[in-house]
PDB file of N, CA and C in Angstrom:
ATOM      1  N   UNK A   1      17.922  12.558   7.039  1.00  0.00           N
ATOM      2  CA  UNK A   1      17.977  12.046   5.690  1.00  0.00           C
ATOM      3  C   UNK A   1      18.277  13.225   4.766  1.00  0.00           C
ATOM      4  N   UNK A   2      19.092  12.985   3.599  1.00  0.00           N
ATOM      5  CA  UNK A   2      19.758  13.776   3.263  1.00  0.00           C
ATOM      6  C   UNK A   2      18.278  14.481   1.853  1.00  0.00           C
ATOM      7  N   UNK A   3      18.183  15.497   1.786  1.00  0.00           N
ATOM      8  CA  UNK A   3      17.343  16.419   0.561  1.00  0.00           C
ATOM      9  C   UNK A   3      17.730  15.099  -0.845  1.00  0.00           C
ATOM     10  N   UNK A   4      18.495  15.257  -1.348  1.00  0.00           N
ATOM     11  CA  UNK A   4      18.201  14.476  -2.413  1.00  0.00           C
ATOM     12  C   UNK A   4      18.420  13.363  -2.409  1.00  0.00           C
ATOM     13  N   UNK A   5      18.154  12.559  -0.889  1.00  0.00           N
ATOM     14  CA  UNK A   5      17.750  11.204  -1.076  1.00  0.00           C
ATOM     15  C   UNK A   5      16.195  11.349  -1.056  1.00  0.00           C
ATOM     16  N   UNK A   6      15.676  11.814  -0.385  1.00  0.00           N
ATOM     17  CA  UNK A   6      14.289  12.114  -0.006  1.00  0.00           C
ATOM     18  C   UNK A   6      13.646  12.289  -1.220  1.00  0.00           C
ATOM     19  N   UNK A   7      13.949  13.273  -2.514  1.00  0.00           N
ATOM     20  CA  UNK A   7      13.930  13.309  -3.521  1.00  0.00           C
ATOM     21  C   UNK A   7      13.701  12.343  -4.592  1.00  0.00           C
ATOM     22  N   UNK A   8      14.775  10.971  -4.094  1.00  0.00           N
ATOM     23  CA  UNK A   8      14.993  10.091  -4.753  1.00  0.00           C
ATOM     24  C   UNK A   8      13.836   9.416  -4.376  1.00  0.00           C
ATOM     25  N   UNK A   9      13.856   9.504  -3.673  1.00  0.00           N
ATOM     26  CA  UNK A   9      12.501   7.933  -2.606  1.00  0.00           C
ATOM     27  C   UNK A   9      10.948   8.760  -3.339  1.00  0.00           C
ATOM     28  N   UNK A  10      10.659   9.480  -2.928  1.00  0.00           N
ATOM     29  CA  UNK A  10       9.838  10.687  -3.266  1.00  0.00           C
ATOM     30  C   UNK A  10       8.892  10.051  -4.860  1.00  0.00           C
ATOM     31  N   UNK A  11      10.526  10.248  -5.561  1.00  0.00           N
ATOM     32  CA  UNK A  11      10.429  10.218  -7.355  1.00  0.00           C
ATOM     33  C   UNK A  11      10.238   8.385  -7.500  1.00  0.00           C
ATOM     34  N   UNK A  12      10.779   7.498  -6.685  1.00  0.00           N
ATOM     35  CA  UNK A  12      10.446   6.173  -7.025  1.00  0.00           C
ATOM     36  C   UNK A  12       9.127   5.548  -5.949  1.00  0.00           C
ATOM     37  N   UNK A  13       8.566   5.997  -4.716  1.00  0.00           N
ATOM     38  CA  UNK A  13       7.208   5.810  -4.938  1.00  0.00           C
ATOM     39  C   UNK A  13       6.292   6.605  -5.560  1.00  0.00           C
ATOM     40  N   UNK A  14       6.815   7.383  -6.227  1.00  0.00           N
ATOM     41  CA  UNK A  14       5.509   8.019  -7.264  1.00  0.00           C
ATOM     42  C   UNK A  14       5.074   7.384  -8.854  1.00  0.00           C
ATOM     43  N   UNK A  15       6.407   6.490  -9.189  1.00  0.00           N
ATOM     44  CA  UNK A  15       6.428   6.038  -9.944  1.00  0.00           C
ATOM     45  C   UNK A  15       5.583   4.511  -9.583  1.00  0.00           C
ATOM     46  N   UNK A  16       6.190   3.949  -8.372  1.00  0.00           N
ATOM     47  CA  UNK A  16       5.283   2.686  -8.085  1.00  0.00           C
ATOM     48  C   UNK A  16       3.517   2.962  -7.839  1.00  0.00           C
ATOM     49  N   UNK A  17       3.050   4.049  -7.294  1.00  0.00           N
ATOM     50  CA  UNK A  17       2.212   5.303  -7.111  1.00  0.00           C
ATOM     51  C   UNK A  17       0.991   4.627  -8.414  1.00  0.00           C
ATOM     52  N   UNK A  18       1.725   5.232  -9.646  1.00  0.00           N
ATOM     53  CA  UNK A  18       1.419   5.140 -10.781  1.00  0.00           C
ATOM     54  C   UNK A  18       1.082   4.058 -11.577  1.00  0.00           C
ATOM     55  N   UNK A  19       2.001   3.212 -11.140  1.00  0.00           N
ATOM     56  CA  UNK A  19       1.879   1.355 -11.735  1.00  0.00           C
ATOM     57  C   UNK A  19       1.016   1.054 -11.219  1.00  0.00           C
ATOM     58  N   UNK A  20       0.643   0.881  -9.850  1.00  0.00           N
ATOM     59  CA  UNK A  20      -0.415   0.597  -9.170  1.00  0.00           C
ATOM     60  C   UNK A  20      -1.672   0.633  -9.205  1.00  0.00           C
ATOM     61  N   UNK A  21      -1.600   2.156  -9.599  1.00  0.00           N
ATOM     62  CA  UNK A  21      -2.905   2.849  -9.465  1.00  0.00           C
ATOM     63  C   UNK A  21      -3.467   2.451 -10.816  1.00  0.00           C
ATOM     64  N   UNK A  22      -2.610   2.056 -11.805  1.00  0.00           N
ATOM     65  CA  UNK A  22      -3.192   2.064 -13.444  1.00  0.00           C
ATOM     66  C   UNK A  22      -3.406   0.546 -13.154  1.00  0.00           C
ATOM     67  N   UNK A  23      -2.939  -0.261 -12.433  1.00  0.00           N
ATOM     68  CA  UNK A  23      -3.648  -1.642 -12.149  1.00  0.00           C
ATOM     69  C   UNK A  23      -4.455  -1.862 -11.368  1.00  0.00           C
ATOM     70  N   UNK A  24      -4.675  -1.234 -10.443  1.00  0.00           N
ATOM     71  CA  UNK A  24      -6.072  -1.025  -9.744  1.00  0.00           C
ATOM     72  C   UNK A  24      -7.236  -0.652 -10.513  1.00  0.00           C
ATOM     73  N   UNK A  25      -6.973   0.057 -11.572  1.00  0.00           N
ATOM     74  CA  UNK A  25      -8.260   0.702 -12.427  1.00  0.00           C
ATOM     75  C   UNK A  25      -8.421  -0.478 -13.549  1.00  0.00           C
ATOM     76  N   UNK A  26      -7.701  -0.816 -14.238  1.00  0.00           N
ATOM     77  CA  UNK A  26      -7.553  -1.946 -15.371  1.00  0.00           C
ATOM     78  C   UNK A  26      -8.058  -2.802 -14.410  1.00  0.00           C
ATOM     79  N   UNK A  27      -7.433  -3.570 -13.527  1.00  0.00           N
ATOM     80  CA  UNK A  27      -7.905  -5.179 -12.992  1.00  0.00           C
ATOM     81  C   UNK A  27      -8.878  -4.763 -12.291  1.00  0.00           C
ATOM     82  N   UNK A  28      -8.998  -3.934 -11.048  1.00  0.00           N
ATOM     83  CA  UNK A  28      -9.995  -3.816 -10.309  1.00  0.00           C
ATOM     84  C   UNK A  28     -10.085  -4.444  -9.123  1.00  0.00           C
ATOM     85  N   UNK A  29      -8.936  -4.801  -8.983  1.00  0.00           N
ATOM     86  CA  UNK A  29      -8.762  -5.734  -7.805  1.00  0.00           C
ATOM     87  C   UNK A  29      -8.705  -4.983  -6.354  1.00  0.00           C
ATOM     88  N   UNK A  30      -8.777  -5.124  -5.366  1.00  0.00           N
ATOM     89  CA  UNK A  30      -8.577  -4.848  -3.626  1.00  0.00           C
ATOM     90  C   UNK A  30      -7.318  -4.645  -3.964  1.00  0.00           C
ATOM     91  N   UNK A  31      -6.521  -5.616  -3.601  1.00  0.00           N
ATOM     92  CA  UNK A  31      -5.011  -5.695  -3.286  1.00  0.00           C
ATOM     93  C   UNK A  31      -4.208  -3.968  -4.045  1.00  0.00           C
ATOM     94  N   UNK A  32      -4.433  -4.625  -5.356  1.00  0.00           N
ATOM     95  CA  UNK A  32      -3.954  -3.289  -5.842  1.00  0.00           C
ATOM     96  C   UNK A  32      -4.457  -1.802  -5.918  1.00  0.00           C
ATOM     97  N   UNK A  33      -5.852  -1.674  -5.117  1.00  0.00           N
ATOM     98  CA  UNK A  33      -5.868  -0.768  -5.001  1.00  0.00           C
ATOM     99  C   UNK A  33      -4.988  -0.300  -3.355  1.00  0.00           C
ATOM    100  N   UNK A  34      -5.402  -1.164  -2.852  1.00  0.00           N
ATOM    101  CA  UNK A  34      -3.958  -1.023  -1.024  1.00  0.00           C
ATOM    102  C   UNK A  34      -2.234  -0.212  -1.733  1.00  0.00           C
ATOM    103  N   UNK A  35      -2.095  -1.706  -2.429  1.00  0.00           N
ATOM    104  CA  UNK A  35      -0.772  -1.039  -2.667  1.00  0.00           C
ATOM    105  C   UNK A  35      -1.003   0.532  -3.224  1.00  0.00           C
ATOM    106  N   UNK A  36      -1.684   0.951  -4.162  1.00  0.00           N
ATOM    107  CA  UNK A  36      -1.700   2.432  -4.783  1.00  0.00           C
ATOM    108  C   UNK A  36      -1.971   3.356  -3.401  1.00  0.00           C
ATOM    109  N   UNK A  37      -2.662   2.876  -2.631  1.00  0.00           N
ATOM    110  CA  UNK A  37      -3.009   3.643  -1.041  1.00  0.00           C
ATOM    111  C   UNK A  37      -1.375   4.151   0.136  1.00  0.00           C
ATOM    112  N   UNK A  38      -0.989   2.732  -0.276  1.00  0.00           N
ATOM    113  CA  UNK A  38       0.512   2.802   0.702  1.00  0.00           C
ATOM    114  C   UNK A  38       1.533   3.634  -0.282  1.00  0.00           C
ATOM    115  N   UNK A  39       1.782   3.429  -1.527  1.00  0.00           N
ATOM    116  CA  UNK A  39       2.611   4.587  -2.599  1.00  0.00           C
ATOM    117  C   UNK A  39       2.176   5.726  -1.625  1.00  0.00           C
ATOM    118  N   UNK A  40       0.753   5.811  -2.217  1.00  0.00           N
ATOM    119  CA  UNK A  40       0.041   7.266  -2.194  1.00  0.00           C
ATOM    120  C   UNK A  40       0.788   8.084  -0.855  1.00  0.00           C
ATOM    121  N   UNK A  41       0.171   7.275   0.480  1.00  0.00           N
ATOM    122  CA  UNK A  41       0.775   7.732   1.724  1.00  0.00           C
ATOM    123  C   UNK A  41       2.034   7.907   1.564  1.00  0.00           C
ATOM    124  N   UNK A  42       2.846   7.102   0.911  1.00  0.00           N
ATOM    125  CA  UNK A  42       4.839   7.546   0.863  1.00  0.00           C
ATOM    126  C   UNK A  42       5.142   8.470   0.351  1.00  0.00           C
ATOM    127  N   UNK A  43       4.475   8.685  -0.434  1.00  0.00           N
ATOM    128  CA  UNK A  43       4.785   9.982  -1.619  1.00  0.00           C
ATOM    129  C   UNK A  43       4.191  11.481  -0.253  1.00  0.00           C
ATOM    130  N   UNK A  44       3.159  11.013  -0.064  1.00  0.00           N
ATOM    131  CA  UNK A  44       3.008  12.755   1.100  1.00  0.00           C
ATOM    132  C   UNK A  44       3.709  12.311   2.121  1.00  0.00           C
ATOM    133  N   UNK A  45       3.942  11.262   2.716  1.00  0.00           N
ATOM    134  CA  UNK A  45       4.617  11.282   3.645  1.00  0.00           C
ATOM    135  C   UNK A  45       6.239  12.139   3.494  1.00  0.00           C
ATOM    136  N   UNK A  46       6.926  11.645   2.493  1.00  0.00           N
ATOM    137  CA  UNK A  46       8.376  11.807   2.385  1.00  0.00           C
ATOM    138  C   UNK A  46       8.467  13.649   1.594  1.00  0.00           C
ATOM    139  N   UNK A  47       6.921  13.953   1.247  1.00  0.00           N
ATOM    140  CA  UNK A  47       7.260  15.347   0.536  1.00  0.00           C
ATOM    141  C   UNK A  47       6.921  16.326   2.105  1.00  0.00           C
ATOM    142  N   UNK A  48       5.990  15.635   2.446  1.00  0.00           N
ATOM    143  CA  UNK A  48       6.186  16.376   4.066  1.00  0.00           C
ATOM    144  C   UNK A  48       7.443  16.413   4.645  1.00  0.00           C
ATOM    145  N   UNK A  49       8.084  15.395   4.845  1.00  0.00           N
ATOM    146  CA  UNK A  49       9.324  15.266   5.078  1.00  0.00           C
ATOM    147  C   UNK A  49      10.373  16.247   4.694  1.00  0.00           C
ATOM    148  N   UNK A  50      10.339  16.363   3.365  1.00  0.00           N
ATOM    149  CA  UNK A  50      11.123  17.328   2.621  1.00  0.00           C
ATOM    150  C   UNK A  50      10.561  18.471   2.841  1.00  0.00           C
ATOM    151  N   UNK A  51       9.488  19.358   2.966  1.00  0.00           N
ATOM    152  CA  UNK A  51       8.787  20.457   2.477  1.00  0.00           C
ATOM    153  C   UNK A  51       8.092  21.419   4.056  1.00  0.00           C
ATOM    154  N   UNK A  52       7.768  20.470   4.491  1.00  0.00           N
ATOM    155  CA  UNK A  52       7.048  21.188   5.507  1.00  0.00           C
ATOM    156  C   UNK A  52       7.692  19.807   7.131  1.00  0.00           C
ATOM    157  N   UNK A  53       8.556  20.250   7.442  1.00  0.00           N
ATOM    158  CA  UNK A  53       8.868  18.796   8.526  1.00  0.00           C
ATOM    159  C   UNK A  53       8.591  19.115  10.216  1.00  0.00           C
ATOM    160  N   UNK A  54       8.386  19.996  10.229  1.00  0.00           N
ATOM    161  CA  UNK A  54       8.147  20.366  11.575  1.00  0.00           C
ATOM    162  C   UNK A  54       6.311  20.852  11.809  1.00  0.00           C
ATOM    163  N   UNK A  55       5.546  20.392  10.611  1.00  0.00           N
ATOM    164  CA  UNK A  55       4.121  20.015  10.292  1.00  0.00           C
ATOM    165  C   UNK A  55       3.562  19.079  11.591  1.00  0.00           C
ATOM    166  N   UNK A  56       2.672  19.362  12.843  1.00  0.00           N
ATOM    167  CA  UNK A  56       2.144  18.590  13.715  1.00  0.00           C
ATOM    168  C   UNK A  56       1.232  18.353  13.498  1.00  0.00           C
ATOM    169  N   UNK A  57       0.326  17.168  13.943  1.00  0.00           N
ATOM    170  CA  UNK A  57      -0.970  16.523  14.304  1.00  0.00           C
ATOM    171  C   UNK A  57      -1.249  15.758  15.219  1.00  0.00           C
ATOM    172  N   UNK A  58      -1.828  16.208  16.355  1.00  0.00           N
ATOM    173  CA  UNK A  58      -1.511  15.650  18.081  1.00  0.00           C
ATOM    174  C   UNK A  58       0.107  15.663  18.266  1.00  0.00           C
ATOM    175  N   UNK A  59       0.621  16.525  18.287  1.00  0.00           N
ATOM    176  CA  UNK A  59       1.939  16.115  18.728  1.00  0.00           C
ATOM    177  C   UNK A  59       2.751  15.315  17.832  1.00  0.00           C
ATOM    178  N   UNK A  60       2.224  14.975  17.103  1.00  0.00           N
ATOM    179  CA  UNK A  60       3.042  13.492  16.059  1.00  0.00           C
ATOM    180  C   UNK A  60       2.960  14.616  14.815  1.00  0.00           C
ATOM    181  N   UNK A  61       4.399  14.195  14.884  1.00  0.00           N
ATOM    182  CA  UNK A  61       5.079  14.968  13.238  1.00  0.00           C
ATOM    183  C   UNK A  61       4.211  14.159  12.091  1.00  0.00           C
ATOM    184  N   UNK A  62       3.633  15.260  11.210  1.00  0.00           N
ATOM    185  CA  UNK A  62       2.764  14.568   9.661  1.00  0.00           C
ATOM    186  C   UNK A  62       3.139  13.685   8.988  1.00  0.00           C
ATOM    187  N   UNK A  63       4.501  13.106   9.194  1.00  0.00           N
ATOM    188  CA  UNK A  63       5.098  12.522   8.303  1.00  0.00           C
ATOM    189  C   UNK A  63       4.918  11.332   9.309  1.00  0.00           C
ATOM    190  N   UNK A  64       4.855  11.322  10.176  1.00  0.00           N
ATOM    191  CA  UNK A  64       4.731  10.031  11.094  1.00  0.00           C
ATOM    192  C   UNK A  64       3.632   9.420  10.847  1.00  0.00           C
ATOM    193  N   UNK A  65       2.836  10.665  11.458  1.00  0.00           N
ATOM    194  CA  UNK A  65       1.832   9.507  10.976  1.00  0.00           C
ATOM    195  C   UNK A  65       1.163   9.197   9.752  1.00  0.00           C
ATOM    196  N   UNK A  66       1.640   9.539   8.521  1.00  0.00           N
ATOM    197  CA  UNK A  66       1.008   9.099   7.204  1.00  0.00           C
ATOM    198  C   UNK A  66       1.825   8.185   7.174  1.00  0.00           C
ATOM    199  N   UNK A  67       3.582   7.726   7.719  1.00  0.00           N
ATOM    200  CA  UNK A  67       4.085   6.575   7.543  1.00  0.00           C
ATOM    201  C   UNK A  67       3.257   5.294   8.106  1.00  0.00           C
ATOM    202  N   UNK A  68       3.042   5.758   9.392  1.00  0.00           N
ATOM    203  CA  UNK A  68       2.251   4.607   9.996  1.00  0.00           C
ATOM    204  C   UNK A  68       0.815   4.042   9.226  1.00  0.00           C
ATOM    205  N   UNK A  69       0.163   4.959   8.578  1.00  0.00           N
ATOM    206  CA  UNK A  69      -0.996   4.926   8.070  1.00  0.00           C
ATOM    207  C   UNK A  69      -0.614   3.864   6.780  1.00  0.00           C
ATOM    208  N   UNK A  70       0.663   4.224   6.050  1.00  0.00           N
ATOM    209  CA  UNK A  70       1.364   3.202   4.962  1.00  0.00           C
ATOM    210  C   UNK A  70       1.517   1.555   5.656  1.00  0.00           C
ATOM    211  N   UNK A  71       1.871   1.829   6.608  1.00  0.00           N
ATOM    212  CA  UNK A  71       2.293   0.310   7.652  1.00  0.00           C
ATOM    213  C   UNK A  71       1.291  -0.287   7.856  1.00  0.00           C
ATOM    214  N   UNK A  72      -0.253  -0.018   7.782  1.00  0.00           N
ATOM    215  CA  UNK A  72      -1.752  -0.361   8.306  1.00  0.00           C
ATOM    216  C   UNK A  72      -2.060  -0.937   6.482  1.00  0.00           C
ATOM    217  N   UNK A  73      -1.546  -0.272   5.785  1.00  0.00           N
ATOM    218  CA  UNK A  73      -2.012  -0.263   4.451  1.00  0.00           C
ATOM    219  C   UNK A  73      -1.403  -1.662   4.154  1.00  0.00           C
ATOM    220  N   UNK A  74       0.181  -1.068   4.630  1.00  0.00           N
ATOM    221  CA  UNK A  74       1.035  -2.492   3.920  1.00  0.00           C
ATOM    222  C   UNK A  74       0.517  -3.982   4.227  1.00  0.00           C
ATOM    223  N   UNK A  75       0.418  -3.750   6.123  1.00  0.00           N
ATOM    224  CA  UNK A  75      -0.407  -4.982   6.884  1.00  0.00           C
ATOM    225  C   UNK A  75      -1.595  -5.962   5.865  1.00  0.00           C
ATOM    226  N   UNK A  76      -2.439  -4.520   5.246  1.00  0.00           N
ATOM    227  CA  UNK A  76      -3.522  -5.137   4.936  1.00  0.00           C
ATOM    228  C   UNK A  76      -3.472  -6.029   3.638  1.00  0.00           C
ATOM    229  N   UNK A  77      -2.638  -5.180   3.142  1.00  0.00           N
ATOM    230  CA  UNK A  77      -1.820  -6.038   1.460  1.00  0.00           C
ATOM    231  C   UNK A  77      -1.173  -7.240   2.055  1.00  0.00           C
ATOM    232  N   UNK A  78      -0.459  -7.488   2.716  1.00  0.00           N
ATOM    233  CA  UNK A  78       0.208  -8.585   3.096  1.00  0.00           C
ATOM    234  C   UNK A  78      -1.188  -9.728   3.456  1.00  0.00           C
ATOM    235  N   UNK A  79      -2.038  -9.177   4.624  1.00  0.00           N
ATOM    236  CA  UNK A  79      -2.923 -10.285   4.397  1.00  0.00           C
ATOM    237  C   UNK A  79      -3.617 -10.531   3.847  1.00  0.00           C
ATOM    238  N   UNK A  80      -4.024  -9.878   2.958  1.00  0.00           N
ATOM    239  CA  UNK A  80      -4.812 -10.557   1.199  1.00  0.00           C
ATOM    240  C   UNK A  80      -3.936 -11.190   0.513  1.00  0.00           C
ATOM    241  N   UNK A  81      -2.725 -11.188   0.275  1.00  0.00           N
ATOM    242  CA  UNK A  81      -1.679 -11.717  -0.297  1.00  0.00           C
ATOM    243  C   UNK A  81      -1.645 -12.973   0.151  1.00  0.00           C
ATOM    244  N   UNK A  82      -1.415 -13.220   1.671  1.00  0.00           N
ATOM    245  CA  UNK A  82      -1.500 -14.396   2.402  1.00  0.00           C
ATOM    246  C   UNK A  82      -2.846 -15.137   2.275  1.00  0.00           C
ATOM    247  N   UNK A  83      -3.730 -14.625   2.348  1.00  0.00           N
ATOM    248  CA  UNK A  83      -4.900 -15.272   1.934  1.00  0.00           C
ATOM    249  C   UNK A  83      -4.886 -15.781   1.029  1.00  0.00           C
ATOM    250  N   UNK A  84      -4.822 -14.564  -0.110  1.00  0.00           N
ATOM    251  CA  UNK A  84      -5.150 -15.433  -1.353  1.00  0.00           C
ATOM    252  C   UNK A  84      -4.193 -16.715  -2.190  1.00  0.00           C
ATOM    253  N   UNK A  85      -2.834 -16.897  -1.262  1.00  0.00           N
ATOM    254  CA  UNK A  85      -2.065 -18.244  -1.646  1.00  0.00           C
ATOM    255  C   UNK A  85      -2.590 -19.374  -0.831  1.00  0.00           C
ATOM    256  N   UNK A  86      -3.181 -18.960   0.465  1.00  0.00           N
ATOM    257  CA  UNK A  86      -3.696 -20.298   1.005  1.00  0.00           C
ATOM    258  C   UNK A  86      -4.655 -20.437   0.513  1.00  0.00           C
ATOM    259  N   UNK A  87      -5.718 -20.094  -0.311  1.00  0.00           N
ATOM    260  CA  UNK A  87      -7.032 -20.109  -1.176  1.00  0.00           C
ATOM    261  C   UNK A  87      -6.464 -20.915  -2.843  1.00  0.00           C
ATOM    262  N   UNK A  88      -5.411 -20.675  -2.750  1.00  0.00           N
ATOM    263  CA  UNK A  88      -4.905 -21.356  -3.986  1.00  0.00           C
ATOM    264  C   UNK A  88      -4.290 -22.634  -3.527  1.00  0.00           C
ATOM    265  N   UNK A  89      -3.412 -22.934  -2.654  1.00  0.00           N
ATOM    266  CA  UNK A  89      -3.044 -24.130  -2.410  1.00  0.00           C
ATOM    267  C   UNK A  89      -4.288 -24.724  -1.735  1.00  0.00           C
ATOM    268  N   UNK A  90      -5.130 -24.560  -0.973  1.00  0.00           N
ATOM    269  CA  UNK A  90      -6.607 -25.045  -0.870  1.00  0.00           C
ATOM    270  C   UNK A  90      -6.634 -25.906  -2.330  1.00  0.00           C
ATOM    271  N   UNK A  91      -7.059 -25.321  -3.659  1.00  0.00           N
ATOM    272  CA  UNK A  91      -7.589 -25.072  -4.213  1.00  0.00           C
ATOM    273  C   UNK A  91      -7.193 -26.325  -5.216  1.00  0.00           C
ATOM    274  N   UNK A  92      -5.489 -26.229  -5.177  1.00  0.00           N
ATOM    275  CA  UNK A  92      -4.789 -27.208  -5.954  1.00  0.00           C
ATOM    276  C   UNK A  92      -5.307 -28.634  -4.874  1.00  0.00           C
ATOM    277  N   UNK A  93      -5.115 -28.844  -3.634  1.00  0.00           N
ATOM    278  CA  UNK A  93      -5.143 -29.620  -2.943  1.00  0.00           C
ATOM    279  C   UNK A  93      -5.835 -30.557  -2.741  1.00  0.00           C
ATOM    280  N   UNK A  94      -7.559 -29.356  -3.261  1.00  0.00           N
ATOM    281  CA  UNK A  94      -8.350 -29.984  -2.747  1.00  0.00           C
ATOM    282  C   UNK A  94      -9.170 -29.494  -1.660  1.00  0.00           C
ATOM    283  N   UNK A  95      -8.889 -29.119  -0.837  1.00  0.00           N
ATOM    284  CA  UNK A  95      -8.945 -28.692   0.337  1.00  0.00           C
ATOM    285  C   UNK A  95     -10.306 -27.119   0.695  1.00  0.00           C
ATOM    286  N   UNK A  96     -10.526 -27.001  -0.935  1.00  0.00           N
ATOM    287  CA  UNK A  96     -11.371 -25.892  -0.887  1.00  0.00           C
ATOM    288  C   UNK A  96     -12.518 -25.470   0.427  1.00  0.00           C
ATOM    289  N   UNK A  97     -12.762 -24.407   0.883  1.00  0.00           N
ATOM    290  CA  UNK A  97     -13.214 -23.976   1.732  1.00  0.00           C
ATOM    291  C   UNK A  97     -14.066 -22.278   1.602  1.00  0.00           C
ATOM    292  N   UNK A  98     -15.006 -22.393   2.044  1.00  0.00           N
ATOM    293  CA  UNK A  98     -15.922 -20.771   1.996  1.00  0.00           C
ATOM    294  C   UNK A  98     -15.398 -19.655   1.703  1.00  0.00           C
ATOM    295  N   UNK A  99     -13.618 -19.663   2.422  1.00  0.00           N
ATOM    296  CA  UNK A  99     -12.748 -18.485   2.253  1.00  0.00           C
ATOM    297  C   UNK A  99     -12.827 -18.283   0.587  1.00  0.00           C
ATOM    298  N   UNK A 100     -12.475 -19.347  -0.092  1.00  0.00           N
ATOM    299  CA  UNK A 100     -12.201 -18.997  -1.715  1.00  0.00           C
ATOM    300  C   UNK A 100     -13.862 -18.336  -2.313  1.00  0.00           C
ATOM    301  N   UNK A 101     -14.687 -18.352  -1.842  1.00  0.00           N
ATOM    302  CA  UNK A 101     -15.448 -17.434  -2.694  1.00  0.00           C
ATOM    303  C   UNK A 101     -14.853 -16.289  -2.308  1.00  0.00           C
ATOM    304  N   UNK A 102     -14.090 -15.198  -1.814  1.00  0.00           N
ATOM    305  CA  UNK A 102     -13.853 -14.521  -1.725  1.00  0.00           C
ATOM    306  C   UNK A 102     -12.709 -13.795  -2.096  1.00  0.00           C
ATOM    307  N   UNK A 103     -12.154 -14.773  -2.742  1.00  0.00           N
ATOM    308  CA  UNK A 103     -10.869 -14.654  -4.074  1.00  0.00           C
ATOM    309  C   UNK A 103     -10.491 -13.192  -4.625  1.00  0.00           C
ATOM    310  N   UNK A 104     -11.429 -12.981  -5.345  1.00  0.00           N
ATOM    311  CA  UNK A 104     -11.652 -12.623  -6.535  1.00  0.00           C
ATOM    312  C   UNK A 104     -12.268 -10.572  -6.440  1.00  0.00           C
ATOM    313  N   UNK A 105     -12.377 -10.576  -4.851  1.00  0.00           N
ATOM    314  CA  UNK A 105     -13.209  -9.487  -4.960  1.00  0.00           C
ATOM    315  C   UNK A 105     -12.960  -8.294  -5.639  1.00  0.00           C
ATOM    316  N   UNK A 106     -13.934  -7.719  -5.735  1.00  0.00           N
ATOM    317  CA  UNK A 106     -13.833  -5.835  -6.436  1.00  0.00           C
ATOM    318  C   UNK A 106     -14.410  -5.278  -5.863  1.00  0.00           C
ATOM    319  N   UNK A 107     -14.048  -4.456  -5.486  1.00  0.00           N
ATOM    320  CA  UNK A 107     -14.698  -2.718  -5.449  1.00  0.00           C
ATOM    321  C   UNK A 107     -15.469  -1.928  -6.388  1.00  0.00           C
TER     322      UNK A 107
END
């Protein structure tokens, strides 16, 4: 990957980084604090990338595995996401169930 794409990627999850993280603190929600977690990991992941790339940990290049660590993050955003629309169509339906007290949580 070319230096100033890396750069580029770098400079636009730091910016999503930022959105995130200022909605995680305002709302207070789970979800958005994940997403500010997976930025977070992209942003060291891709400056490792750029800066230090031949950086090991067990054998696995640093950048590997903070990507993967983003992929565990993303997973987990995706299934709160998924949850929380079947907790809503529950909800419209009718259909409500134990899962929806759990809507809403904070940290």
């Amino acid at each position: 990957m070319s230096k100033p794409l890396l750069i580029f990627l770098i400079s636009i999850f730091a910016l999503h980084f930022g959105i995130f993280l200022y909605l995680a603190i305002k709302n207070k929600k789970v979800v958005h604090r994940f997403v500010s977690l997976t930025f977070a990991l992209l942003v060291v992941s891709f400056s490792c990338r750029l800066w230090v790339p031949d950086l090991e940990i067990a054998e696995y290049n640093i950048h590997t595995v903070l990507r993967i660590s983003a992929w565990i993050s993303t997973a987990i955003v995706l299934f709160l996401t998924i949850k929380k629309r079947i907790i809503a169509y529950q909800q419209r339906t009718g259909q409500c169930r134990a899962l929806a007290d759990t809507d809403n949580q904070t940290l």
